[in-house]
C-alpha atoms as a PDB file:
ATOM      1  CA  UNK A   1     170.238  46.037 115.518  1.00  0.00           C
ATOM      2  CA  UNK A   2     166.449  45.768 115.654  1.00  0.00           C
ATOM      3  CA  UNK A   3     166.545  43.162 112.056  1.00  0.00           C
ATOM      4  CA  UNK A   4     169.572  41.042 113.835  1.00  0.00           C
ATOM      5  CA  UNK A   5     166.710  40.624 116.365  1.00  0.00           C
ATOM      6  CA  UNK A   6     163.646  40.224 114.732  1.00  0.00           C
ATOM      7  CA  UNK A   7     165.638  37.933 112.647  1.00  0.00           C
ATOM      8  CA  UNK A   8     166.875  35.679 115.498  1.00  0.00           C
ATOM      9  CA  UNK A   9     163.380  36.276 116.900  1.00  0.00           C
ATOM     10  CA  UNK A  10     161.984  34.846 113.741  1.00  0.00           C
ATOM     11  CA  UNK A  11     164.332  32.139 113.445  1.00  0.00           C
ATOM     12  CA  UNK A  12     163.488  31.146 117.145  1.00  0.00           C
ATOM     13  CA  UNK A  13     159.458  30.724 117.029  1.00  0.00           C
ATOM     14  CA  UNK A  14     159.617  28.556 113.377  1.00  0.00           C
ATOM     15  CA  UNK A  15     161.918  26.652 114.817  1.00  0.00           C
ATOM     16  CA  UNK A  16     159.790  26.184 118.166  1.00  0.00           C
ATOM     17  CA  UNK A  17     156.739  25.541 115.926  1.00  0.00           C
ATOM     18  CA  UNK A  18     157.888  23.248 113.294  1.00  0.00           C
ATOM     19  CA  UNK A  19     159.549  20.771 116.157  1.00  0.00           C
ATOM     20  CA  UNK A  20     156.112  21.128 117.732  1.00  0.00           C
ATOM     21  CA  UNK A  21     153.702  20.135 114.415  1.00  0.00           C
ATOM     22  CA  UNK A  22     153.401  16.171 115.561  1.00  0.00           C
ATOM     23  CA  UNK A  23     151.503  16.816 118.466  1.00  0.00           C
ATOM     24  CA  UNK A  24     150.014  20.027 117.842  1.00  0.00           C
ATOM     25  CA  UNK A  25     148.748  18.852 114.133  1.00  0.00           C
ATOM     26  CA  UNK A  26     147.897  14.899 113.871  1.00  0.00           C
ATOM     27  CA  UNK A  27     145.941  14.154 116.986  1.00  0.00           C
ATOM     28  CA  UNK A  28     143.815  17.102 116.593  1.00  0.00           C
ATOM     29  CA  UNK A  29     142.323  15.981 113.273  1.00  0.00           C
ATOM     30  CA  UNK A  30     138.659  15.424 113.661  1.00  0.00           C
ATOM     31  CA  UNK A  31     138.873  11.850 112.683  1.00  0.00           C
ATOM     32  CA  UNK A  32     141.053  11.374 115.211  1.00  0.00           C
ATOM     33  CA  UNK A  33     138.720  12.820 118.055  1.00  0.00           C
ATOM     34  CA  UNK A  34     134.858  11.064 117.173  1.00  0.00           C
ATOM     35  CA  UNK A  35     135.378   8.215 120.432  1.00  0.00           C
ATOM     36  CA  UNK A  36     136.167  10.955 122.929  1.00  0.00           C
ATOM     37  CA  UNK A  37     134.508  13.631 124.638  1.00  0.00           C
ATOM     38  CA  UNK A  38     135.044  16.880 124.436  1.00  0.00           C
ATOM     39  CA  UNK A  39     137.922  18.871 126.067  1.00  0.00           C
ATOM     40  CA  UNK A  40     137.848  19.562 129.435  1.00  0.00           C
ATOM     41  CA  UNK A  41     136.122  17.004 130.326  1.00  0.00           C
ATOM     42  CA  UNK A  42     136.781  13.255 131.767  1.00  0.00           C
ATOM     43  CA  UNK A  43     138.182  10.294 129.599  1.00  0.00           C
ATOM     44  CA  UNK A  44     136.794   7.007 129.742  1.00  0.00           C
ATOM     45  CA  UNK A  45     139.316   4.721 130.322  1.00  0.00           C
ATOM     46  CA  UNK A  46     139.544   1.993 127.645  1.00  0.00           C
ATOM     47  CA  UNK A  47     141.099   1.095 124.811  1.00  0.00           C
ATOM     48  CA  UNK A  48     141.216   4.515 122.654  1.00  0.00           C
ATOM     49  CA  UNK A  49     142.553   6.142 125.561  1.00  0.00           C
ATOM     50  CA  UNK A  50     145.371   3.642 126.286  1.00  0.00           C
ATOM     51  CA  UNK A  51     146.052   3.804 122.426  1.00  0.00           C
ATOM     52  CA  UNK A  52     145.996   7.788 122.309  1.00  0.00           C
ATOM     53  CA  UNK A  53     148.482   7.588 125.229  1.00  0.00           C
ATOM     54  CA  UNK A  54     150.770   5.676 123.425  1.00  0.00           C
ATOM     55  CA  UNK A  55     150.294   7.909 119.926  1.00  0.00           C
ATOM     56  CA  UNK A  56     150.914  11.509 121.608  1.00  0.00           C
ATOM     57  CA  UNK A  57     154.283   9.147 123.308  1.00  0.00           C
ATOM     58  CA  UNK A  58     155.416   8.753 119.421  1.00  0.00           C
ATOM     59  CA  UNK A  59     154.641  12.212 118.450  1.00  0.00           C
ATOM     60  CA  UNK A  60     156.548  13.672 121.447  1.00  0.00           C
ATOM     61  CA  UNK A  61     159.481  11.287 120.268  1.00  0.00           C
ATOM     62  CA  UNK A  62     158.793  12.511 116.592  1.00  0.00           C
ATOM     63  CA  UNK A  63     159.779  16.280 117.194  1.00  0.00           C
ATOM     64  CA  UNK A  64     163.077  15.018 117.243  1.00  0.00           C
ATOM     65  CA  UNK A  65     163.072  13.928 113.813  1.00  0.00           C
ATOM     66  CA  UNK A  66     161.350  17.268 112.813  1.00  0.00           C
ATOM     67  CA  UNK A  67     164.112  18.935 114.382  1.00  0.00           C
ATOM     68  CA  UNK A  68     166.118  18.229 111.693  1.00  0.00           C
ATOM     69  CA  UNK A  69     164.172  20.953 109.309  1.00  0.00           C
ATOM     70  CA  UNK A  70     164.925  23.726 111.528  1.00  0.00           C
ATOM     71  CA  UNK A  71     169.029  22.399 111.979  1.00  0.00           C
ATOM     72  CA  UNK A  72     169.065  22.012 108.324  1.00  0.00           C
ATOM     73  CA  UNK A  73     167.773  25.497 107.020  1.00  0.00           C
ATOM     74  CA  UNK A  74     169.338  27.428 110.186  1.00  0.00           C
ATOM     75  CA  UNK A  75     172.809  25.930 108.386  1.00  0.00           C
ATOM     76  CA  UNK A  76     171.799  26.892 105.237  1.00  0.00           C
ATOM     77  CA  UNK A  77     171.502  30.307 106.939  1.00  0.00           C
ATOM     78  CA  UNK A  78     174.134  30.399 108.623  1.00  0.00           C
ATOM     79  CA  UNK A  79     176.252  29.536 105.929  1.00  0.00           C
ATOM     80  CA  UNK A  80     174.614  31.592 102.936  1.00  0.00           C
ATOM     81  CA  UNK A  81     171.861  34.172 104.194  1.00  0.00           C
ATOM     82  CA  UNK A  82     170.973  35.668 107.507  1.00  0.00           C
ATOM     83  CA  UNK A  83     173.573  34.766 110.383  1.00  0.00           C
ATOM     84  CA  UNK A  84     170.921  35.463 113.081  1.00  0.00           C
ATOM     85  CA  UNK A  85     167.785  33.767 111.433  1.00  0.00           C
ATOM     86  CA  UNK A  86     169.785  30.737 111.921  1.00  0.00           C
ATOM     87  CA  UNK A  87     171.230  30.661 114.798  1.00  0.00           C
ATOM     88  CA  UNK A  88     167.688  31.239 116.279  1.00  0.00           C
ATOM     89  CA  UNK A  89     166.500  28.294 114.223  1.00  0.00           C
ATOM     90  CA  UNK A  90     169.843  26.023 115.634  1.00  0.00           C
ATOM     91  CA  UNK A  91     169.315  26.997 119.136  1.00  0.00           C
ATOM     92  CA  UNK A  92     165.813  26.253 119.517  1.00  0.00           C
ATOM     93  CA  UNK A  93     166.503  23.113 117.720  1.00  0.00           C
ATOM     94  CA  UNK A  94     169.484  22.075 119.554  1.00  0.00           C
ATOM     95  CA  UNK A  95     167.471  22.657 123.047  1.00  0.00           C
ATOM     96  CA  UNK A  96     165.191  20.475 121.823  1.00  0.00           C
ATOM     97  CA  UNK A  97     167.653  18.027 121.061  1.00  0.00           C
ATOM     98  CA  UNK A  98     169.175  18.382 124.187  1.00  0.00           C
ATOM     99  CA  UNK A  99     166.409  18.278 126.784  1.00  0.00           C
ATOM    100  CA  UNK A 100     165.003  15.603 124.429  1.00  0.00           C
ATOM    101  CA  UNK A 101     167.994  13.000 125.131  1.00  0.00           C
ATOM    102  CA  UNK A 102     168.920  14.057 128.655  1.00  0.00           C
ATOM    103  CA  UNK A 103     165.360  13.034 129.439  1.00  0.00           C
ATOM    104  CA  UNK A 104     166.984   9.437 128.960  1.00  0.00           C
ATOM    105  CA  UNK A 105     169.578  10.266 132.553  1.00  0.00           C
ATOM    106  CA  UNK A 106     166.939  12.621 134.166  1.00  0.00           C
ATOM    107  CA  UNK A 107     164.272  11.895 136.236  1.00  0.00           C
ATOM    108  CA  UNK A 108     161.824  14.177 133.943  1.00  0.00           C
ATOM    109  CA  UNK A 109     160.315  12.060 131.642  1.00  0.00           C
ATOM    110  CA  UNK A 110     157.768  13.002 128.773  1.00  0.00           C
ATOM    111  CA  UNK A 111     154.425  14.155 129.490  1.00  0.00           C
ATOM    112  CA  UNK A 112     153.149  10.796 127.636  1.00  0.00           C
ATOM    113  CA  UNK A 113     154.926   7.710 128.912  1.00  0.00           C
ATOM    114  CA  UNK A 114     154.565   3.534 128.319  1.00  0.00           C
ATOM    115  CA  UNK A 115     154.213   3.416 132.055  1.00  0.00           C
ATOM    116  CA  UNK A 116     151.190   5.644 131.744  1.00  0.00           C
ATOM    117  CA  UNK A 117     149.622   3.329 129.208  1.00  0.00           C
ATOM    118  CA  UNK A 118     150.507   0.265 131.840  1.00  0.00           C
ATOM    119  CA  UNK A 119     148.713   1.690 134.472  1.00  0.00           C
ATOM    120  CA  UNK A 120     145.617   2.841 132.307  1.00  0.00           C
ATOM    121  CA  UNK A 121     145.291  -1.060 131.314  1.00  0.00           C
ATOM    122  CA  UNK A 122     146.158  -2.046 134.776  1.00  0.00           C
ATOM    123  CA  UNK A 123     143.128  -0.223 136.354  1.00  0.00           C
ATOM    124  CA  UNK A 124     140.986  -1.427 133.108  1.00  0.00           C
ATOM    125  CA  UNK A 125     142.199  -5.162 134.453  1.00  0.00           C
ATOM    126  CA  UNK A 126     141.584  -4.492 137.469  1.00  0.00           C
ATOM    127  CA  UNK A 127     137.772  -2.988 137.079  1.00  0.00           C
ATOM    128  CA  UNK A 128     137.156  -6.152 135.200  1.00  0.00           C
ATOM    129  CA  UNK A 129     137.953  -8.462 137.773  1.00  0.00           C
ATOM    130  CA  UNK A 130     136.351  -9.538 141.114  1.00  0.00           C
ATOM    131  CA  UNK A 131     138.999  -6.833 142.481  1.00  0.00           C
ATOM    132  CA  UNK A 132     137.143  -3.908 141.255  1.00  0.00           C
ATOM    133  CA  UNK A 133     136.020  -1.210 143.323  1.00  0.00           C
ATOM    134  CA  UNK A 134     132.557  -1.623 143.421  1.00  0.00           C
ATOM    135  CA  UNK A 135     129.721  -4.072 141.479  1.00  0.00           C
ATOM    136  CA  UNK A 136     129.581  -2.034 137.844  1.00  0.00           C
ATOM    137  CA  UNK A 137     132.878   0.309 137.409  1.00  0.00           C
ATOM    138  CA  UNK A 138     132.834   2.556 135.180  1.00  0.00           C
ATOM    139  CA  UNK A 139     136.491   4.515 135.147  1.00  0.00           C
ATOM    140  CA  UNK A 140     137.132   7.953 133.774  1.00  0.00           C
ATOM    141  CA  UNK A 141     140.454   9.741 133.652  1.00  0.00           C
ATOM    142  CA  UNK A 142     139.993  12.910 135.038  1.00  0.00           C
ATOM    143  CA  UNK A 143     142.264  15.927 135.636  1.00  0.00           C
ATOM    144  CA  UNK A 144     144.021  15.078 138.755  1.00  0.00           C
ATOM    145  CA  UNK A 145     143.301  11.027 138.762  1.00  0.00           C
ATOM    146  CA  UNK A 146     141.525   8.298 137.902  1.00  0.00           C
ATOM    147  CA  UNK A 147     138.114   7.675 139.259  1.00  0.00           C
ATOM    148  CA  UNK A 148     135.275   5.620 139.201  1.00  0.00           C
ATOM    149  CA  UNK A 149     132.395   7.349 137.858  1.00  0.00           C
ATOM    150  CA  UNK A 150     129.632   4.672 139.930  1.00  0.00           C
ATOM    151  CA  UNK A 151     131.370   4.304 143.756  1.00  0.00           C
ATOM    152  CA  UNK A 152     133.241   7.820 143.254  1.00  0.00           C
ATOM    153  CA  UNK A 153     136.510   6.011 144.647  1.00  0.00           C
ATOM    154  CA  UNK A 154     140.017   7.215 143.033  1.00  0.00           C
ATOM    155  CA  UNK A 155     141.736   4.483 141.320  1.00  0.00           C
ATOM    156  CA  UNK A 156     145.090   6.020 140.225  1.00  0.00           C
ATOM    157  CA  UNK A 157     146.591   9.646 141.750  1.00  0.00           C
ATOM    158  CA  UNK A 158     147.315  10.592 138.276  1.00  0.00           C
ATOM    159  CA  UNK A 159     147.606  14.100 135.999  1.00  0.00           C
ATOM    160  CA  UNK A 160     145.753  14.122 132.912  1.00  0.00           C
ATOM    161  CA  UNK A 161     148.380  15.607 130.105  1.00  0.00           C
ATOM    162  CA  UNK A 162     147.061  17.013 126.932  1.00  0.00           C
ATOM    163  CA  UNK A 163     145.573  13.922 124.803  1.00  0.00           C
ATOM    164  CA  UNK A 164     145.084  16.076 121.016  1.00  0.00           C
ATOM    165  CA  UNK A 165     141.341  16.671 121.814  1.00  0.00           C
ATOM    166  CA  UNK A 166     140.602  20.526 120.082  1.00  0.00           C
ATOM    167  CA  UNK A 167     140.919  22.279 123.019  1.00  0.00           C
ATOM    168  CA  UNK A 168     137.375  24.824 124.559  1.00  0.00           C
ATOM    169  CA  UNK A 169     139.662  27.429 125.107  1.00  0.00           C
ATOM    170  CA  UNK A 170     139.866  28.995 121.392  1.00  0.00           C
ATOM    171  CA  UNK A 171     142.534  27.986 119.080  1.00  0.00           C
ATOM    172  CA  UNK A 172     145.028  30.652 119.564  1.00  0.00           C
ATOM    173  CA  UNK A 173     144.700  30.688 123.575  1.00  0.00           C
ATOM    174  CA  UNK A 174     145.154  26.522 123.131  1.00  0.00           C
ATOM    175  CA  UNK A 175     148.165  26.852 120.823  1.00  0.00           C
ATOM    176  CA  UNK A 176     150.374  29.370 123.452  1.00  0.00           C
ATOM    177  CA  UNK A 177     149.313  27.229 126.353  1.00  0.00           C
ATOM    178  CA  UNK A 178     150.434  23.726 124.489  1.00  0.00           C
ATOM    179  CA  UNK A 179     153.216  25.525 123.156  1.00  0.00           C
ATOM    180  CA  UNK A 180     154.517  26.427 126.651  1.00  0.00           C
ATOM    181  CA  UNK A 181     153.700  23.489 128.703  1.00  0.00           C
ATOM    182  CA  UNK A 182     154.583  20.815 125.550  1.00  0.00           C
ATOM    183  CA  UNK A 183     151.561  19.327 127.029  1.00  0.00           C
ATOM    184  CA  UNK A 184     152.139  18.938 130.051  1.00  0.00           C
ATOM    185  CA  UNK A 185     149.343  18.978 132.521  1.00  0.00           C
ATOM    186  CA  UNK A 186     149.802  22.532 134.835  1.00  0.00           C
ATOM    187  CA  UNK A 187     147.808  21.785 137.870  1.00  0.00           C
ATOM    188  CA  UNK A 188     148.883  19.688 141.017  1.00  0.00           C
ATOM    189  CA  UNK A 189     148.283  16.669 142.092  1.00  0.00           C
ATOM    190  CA  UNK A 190     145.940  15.955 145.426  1.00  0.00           C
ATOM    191  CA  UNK A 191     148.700  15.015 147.536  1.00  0.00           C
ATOM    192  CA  UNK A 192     150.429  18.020 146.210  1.00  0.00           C
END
C-alpha cells in the first residue's frame, strides 16, 4: 500500500519538476541576470525587462513541450514497470496539458503575457515623450505597479510576476514558492 503511494507520489513531483525546468533553470543562469538588480527589488523598465517578459512568456509555453518526457516514461510505466509511478507522472502531465490549453477559452492567462510586454514599451514611449509624467522619468517596475522613481507618480497598476532573477529567499524556500505559484506574483493589487 505504502510503495503504490510513494510510487505515485514519486511519479507526481518528477513529473511536476521536469514540466517546470524552463523557467525554473534558463533564466536563472547568471549570465542571464548581470543588467538587473537583485531580487526583491524594483526593475527598471527598458529594454531587458520588456525582453525578459517576453523570454519567461516562451518558457511558460515551453513546459508543454517538456511535458512530453513525463507522458512518455509514465507510458513506458504503465505499460512495462510500476503502474502507479506512471500514472503519477501522466496525471501531473496531463493537468498541465490541460490547464495549459484551456488557458486559450479562460480568462486566466499566463503569469507572463505579450500584453504585458505592450504596456512595458507603452509606458517606456510614453516617458520619452512630451507626455511623460514629469521633466526626467525614470520608471521602475515594482511589486504592485509601475512607478516613476523621480515624481513618485504610478504609471501602470500592475503585479510584478517572477522575472528568473535568483531569488533572496534561499534556494530551496524559492524553488517551493515558484513551484506553487508557477510564478505568479501572490500579493494584491492597490485597488484590490
Amino acid at each position: 500500500m505504502w510503495d503504490i503511494i510513494s510510487n505515485f507520489l514519486f511519479g507526481a513531483i518528477f513529473a511536476h519538476l521536469i514540466t517546470r525546468i524552463p523557467f525554473l533553470t534558463f533564466p536563472r543562469l547568471k549570465t542571464w541576470n548581470e543588467q538587473f538588480t537583485p531580487h526583491p527589488e524594483a526593475i527598471p523598465v527598458d529594454g531587458h525587462l520588456i525582453q525578459r517578459v517576453l523570454h519567461m512568456r516562451m518558457f511558460y509555453w515551453l513546459g508543454l513541450v517538456f511535458a512530453i518526457i513525463p507522458l512518455f516514461f509514465g507510458w513506458f510505466s504503465l505499460r512495462y514497470g510500476s503502474a502507479s509511478l506512471g500514472f503519477g507522472m501522466w496525471s501531473v502531465s496531463c493537468w498541465l496539458v490541460i490547464t495549459r490549453g484551456t488557458a486559450f477559452i479562460s480568462k486566466e492567462s499566463a503569469p507572463w503575457t505579450k500584453d504585458m510586454a505592450i504596456e512595458l514599451q507603452l509606458i517606456r514611449n510614453q516617458c520619452d515623450s512630451e507626455q511623460s509624467c514629469c521633466n526626467i522619468p525614470h520608471p521602475v517596475w515594482q511589486i504592485t505597479a509601475v512607478r516613476c522613481i523621480n515624481c513618485g507618480s504610478t504609471l501602470k497598476s500592475m503585479l510584478r510576476p517572477d522575472l528568473g532573477r535568483p531569488r533572496q529567499d534561499g534556494k530551496i524556500r524559492g524553488l517551493v514558492r515558484l513551484l506553487m505559484t508557477d510564478g505568479r506574483p501572490i500579493v494584491a493589487t492597490e485597488e484590490d
